[in-house]
PDB file of N, CA and C in Angstrom:
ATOM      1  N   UNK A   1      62.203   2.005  19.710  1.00  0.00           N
ATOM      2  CA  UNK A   1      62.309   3.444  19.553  1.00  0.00           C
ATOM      3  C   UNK A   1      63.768   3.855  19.735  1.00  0.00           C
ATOM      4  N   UNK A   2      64.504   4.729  18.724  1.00  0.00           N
ATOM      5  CA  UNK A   2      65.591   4.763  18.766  1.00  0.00           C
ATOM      6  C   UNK A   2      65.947   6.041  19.835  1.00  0.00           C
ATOM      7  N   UNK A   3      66.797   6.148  20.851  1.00  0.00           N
ATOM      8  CA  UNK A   3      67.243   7.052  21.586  1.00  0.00           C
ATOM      9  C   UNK A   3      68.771   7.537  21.309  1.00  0.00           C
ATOM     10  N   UNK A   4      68.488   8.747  21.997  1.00  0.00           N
ATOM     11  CA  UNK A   4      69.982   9.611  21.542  1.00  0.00           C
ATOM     12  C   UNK A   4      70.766  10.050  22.735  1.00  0.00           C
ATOM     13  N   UNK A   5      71.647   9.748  22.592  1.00  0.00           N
ATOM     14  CA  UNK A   5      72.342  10.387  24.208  1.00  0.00           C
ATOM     15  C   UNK A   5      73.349  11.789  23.531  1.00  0.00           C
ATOM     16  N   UNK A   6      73.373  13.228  24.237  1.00  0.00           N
ATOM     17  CA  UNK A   6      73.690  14.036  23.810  1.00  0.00           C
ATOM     18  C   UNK A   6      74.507  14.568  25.303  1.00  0.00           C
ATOM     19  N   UNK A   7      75.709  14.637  24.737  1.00  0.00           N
ATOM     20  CA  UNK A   7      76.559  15.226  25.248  1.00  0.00           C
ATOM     21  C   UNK A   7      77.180  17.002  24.989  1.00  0.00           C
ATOM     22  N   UNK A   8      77.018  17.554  26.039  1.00  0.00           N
ATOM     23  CA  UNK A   8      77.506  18.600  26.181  1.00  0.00           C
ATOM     24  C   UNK A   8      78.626  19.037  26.866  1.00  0.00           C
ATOM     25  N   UNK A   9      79.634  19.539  26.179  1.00  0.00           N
ATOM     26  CA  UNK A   9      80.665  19.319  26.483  1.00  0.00           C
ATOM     27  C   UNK A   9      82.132  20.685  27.228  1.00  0.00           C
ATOM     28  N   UNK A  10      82.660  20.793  27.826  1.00  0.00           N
ATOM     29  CA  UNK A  10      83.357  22.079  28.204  1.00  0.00           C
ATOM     30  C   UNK A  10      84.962  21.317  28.407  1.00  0.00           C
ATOM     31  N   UNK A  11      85.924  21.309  27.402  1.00  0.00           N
ATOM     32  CA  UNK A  11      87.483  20.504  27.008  1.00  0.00           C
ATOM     33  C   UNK A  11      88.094  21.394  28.256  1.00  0.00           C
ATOM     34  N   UNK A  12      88.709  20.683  29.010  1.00  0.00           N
ATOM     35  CA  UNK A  12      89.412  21.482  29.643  1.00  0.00           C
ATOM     36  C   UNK A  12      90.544  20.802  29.520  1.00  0.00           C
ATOM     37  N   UNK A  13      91.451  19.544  29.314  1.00  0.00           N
ATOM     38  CA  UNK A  13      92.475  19.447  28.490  1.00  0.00           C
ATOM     39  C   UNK A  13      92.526  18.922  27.397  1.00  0.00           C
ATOM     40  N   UNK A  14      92.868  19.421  26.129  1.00  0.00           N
ATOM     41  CA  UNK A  14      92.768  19.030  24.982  1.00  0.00           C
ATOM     42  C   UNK A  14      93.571  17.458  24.797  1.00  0.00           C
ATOM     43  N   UNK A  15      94.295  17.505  25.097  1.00  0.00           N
ATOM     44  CA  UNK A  15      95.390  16.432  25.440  1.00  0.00           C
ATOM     45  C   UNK A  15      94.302  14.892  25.709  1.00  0.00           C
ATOM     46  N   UNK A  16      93.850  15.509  27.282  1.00  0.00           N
ATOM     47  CA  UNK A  16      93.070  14.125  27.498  1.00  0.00           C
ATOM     48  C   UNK A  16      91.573  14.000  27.421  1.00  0.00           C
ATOM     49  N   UNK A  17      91.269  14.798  26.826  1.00  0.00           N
ATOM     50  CA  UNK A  17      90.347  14.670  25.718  1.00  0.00           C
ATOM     51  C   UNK A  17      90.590  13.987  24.492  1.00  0.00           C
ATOM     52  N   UNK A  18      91.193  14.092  23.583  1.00  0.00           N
ATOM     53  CA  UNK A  18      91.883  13.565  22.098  1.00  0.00           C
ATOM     54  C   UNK A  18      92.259  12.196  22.859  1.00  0.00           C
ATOM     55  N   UNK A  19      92.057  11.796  23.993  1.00  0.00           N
ATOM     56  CA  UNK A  19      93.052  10.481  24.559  1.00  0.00           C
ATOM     57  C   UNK A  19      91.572   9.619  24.643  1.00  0.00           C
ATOM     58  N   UNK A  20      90.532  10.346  25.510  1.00  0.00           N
ATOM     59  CA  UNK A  20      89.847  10.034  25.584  1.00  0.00           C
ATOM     60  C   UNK A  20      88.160   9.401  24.132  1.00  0.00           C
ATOM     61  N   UNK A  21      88.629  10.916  23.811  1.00  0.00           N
ATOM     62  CA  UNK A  21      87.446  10.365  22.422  1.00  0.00           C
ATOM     63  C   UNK A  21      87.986   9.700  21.185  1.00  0.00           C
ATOM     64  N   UNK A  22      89.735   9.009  21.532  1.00  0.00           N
ATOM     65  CA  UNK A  22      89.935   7.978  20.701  1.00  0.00           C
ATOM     66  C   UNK A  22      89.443   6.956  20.589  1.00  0.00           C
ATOM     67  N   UNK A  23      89.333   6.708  22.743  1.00  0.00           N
ATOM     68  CA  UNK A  23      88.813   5.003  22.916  1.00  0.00           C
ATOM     69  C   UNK A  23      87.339   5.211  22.550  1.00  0.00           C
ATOM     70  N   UNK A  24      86.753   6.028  22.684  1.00  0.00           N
ATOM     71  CA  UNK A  24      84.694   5.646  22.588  1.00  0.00           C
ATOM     72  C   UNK A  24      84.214   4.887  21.833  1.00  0.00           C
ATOM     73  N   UNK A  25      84.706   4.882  20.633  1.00  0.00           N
ATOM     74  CA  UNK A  25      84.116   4.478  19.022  1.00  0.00           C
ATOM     75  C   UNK A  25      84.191   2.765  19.932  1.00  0.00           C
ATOM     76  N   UNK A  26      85.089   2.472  20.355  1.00  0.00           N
ATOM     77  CA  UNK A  26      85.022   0.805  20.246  1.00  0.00           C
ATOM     78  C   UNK A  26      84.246   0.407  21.819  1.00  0.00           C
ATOM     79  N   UNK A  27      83.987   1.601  22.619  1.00  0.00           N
ATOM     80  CA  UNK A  27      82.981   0.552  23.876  1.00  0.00           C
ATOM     81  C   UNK A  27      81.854   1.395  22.821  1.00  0.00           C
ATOM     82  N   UNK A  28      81.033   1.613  22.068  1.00  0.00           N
ATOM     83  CA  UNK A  28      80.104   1.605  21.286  1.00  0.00           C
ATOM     84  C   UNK A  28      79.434   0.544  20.417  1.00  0.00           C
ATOM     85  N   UNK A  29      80.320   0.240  19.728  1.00  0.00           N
ATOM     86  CA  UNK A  29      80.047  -0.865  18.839  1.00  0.00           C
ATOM     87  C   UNK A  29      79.270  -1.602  18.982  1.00  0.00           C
ATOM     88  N   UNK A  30      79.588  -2.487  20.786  1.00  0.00           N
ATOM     89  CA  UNK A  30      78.981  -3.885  21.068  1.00  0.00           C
ATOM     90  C   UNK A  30      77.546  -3.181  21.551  1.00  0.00           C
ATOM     91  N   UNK A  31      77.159  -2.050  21.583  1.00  0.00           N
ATOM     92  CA  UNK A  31      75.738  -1.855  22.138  1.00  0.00           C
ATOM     93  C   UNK A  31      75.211  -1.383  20.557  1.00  0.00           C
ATOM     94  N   UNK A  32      75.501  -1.157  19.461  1.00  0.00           N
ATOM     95  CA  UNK A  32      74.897  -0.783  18.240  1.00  0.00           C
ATOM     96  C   UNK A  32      75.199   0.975  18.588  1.00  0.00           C
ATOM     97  N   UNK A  33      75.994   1.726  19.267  1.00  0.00           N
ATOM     98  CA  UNK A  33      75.915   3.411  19.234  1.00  0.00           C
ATOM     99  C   UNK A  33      76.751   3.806  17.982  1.00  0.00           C
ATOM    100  N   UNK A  34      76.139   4.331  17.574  1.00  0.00           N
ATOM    101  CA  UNK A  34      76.454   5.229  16.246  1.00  0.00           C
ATOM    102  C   UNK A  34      76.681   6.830  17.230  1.00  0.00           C
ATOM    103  N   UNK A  35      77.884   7.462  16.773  1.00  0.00           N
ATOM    104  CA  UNK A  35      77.678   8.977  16.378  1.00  0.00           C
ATOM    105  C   UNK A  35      77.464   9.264  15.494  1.00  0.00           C
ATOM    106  N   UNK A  36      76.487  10.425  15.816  1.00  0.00           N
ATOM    107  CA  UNK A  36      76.127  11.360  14.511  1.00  0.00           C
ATOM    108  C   UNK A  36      76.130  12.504  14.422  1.00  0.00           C
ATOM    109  N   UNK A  37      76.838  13.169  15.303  1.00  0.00           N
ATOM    110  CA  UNK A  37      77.576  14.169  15.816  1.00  0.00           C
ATOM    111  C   UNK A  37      78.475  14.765  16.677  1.00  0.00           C
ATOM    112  N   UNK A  38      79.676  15.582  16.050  1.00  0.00           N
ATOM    113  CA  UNK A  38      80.582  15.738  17.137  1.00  0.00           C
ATOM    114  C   UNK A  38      80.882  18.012  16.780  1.00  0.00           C
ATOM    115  N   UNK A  39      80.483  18.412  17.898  1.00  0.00           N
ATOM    116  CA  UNK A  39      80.662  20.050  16.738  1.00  0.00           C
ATOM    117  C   UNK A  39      80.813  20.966  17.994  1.00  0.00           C
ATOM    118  N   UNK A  40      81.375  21.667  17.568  1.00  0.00           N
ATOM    119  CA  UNK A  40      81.515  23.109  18.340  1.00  0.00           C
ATOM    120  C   UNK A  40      80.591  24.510  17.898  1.00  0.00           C
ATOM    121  N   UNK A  41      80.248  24.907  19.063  1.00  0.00           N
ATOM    122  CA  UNK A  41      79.278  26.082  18.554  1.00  0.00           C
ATOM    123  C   UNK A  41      79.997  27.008  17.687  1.00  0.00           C
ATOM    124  N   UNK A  42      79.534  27.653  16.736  1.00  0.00           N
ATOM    125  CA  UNK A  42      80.157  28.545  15.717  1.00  0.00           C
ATOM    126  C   UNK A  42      79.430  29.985  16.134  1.00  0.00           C
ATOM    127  N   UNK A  43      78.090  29.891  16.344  1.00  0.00           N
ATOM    128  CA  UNK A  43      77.312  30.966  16.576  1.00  0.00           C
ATOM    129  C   UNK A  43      75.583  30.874  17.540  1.00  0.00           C
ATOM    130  N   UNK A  44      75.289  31.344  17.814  1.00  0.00           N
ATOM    131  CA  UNK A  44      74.166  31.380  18.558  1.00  0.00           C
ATOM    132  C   UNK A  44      73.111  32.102  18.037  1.00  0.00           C
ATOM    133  N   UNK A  45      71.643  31.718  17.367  1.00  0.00           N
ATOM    134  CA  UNK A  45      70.526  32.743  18.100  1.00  0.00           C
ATOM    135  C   UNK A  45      69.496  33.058  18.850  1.00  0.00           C
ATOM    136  N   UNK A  46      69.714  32.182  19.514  1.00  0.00           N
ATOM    137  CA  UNK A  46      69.265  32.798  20.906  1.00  0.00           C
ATOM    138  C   UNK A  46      70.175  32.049  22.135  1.00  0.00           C
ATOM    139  N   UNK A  47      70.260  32.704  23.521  1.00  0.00           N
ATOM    140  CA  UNK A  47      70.722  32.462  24.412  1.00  0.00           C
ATOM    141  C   UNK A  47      72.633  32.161  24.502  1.00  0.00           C
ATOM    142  N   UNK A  48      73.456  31.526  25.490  1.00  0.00           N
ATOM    143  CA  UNK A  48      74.446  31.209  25.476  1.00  0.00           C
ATOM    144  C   UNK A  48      74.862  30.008  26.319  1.00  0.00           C
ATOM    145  N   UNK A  49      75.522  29.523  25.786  1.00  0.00           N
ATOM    146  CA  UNK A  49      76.546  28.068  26.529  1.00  0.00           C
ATOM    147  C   UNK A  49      78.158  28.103  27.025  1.00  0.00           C
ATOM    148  N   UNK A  50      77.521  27.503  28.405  1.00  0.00           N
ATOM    149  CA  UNK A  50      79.042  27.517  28.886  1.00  0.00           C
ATOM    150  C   UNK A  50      79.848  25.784  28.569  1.00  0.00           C
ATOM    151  N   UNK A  51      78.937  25.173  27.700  1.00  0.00           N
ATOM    152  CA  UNK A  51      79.566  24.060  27.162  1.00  0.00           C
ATOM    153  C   UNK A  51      79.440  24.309  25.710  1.00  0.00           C
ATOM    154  N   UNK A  52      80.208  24.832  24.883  1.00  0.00           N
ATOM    155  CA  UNK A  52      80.541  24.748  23.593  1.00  0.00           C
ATOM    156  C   UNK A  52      80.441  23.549  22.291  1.00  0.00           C
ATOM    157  N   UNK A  53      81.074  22.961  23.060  1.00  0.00           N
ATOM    158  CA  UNK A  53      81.101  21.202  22.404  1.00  0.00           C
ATOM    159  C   UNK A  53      80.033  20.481  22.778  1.00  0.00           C
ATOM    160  N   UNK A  54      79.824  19.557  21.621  1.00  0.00           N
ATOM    161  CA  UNK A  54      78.457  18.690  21.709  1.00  0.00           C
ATOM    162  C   UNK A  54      78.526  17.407  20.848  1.00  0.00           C
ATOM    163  N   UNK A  55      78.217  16.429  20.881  1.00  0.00           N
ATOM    164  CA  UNK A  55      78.080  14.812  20.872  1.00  0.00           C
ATOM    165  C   UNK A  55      76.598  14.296  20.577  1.00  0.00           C
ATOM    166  N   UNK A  56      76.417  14.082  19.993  1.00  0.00           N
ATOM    167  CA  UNK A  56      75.145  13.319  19.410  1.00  0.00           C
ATOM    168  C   UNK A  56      75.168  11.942  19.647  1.00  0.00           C
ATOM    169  N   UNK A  57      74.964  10.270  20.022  1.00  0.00           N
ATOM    170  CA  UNK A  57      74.952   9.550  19.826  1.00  0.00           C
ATOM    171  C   UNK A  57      73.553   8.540  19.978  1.00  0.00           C
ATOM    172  N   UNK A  58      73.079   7.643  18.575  1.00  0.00           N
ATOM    173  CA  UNK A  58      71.939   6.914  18.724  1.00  0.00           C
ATOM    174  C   UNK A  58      72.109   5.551  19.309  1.00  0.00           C
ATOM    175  N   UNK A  59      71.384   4.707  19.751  1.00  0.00           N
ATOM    176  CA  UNK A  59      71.028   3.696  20.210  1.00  0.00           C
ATOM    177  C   UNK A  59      69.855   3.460  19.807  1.00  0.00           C
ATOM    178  N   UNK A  60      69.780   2.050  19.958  1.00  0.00           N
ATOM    179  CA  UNK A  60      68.155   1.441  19.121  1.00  0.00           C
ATOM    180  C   UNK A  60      67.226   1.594  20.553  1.00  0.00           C
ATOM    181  N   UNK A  61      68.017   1.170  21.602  1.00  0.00           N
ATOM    182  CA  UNK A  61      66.760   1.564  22.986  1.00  0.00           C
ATOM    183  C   UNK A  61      67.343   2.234  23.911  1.00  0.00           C
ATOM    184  N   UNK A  62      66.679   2.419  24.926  1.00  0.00           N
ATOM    185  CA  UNK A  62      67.478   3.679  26.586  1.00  0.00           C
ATOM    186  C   UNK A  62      68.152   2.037  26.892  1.00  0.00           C
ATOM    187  N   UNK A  63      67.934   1.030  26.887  1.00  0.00           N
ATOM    188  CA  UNK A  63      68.181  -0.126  27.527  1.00  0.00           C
ATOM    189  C   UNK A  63      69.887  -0.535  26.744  1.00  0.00           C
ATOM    190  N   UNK A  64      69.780  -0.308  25.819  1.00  0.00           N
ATOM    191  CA  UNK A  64      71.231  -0.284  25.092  1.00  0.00           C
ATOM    192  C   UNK A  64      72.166   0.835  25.367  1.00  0.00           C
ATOM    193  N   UNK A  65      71.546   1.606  25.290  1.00  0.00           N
ATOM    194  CA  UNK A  65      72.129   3.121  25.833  1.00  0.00           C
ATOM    195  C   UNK A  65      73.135   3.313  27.711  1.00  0.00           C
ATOM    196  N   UNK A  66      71.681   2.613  28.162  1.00  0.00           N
ATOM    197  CA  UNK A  66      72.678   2.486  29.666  1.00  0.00           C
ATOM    198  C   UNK A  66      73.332   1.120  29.738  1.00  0.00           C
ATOM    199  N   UNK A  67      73.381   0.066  28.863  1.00  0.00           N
ATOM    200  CA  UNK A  67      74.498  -0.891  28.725  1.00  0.00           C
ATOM    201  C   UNK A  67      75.499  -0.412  28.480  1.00  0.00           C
ATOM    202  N   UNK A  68      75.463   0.293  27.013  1.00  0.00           N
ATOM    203  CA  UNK A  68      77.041   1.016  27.227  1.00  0.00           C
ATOM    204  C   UNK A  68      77.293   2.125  27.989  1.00  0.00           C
ATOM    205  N   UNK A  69      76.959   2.742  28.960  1.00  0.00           N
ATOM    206  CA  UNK A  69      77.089   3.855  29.835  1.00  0.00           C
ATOM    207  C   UNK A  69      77.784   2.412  30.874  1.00  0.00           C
ATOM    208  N   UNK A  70      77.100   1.997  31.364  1.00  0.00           N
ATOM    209  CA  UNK A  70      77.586   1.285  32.789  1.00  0.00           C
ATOM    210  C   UNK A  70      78.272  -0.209  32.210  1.00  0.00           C
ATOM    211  N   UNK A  71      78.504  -0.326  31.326  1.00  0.00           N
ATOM    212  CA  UNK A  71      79.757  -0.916  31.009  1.00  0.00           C
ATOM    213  C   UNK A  71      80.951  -0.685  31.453  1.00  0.00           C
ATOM    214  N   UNK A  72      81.861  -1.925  31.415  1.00  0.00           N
ATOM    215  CA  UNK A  72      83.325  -1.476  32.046  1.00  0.00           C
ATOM    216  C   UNK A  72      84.148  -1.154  31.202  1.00  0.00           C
ATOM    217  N   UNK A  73      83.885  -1.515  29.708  1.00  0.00           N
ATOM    218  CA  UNK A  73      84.602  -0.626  28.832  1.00  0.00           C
ATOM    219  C   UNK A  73      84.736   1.097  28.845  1.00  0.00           C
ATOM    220  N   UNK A  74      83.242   0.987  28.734  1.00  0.00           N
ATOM    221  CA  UNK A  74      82.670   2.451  29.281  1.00  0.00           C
ATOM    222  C   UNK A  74      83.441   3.165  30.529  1.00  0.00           C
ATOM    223  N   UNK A  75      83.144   2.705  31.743  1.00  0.00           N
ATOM    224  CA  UNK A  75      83.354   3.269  32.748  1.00  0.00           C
ATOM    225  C   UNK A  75      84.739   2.894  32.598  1.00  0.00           C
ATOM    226  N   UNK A  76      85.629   2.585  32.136  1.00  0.00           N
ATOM    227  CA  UNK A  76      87.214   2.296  32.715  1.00  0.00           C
ATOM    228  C   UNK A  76      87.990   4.113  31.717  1.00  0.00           C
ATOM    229  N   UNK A  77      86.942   4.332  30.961  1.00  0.00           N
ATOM    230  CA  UNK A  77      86.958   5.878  30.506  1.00  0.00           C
ATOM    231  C   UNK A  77      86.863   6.974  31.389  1.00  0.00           C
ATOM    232  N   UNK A  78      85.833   6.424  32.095  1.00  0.00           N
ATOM    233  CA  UNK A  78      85.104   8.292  32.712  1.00  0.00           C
ATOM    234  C   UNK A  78      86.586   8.390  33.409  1.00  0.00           C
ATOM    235  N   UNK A  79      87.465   8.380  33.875  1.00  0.00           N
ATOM    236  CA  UNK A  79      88.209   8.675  34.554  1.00  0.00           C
ATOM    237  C   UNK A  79      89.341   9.572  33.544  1.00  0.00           C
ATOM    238  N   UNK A  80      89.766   9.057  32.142  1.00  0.00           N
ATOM    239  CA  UNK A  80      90.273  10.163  31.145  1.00  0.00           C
ATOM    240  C   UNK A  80      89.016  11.631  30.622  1.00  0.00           C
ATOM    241  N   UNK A  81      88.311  11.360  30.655  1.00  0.00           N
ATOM    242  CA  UNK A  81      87.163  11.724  30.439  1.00  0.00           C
ATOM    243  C   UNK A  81      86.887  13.093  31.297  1.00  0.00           C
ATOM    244  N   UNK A  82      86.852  12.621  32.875  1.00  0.00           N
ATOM    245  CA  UNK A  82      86.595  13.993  33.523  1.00  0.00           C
ATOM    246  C   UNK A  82      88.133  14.721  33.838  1.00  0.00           C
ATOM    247  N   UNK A  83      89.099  14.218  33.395  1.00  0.00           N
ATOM    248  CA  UNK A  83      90.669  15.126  33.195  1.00  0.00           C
ATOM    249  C   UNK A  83      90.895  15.788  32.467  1.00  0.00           C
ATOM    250  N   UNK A  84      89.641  15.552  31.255  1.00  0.00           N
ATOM    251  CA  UNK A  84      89.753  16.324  29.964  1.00  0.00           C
ATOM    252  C   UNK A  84      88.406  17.389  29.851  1.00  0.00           C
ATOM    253  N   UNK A  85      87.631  16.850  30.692  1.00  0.00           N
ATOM    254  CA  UNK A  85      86.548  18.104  30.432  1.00  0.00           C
ATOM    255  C   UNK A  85      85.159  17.937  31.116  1.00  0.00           C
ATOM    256  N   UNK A  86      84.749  18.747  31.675  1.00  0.00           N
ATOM    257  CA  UNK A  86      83.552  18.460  31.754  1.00  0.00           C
ATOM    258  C   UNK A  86      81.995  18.506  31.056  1.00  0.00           C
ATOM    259  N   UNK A  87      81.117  17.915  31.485  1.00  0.00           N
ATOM    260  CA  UNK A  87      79.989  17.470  30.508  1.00  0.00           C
ATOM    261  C   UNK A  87      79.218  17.176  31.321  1.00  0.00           C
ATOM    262  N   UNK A  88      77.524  17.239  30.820  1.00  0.00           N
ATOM    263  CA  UNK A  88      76.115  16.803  30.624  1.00  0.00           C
ATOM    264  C   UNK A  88      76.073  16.075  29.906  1.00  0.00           C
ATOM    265  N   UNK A  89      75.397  15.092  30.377  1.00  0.00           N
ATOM    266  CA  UNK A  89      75.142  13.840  29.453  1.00  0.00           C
ATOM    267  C   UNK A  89      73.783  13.339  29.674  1.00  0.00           C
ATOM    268  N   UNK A  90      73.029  13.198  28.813  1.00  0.00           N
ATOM    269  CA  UNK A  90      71.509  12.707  28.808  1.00  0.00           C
ATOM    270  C   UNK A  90      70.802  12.354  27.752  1.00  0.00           C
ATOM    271  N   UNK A  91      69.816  11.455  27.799  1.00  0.00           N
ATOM    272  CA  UNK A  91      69.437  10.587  27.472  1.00  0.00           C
ATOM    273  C   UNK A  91      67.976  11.064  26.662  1.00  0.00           C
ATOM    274  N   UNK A  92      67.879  11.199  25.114  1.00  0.00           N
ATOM    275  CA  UNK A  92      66.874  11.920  24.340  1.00  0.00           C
ATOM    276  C   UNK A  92      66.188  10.804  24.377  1.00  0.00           C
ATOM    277  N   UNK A  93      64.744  10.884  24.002  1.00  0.00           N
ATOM    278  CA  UNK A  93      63.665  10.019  23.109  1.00  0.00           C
ATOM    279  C   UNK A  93      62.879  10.448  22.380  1.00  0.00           C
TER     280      UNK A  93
END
């Protein structure tokens, strides 16, 4: 069953952000994560977000999904990652 991890996102430096969502694409790969979305809200109808930005990414299982989460490719990120913004991150099925 394929799962989606969706990120919600609030840039608080653009800088290390752009630093950060250069490296992702390649600790992805070795677990099969595809993005399939990267977007900023344009408009709303109904309700409001204090995270604007949003991230789509699939995996074939949750079991691939938290391989690349707790990876050290992975984790040698979160540290550009929370300099650049904060986020929700969780795990669809």
């Amino acid at each position: 069953m394929n799962v989606y991890v969706i990120g919600q996102i609030r840039i608080t430096d653009q800088e290390k952000w752009n630093d950060y969502k250069s490296q992702v694409q390649s600790t992805l790969e070795p677990y099969g994560g595809k993005v399939l979305l990267r977007g900023t809200c344009i408009d709303a109808f109904v309700g409001t977000t204090d995270y604007p930005d949003v991230v789509a990414i699939e995996f074939d299982s949750v079991e691939k999904a938290k391989e690349w989460y707790y990876s050290s490719a992975y984790q040698s990120l979160v540290p550009i990652r929370e300099k650049g913004a904060e986020i929700i991150l969780h795990v669809y099925g």
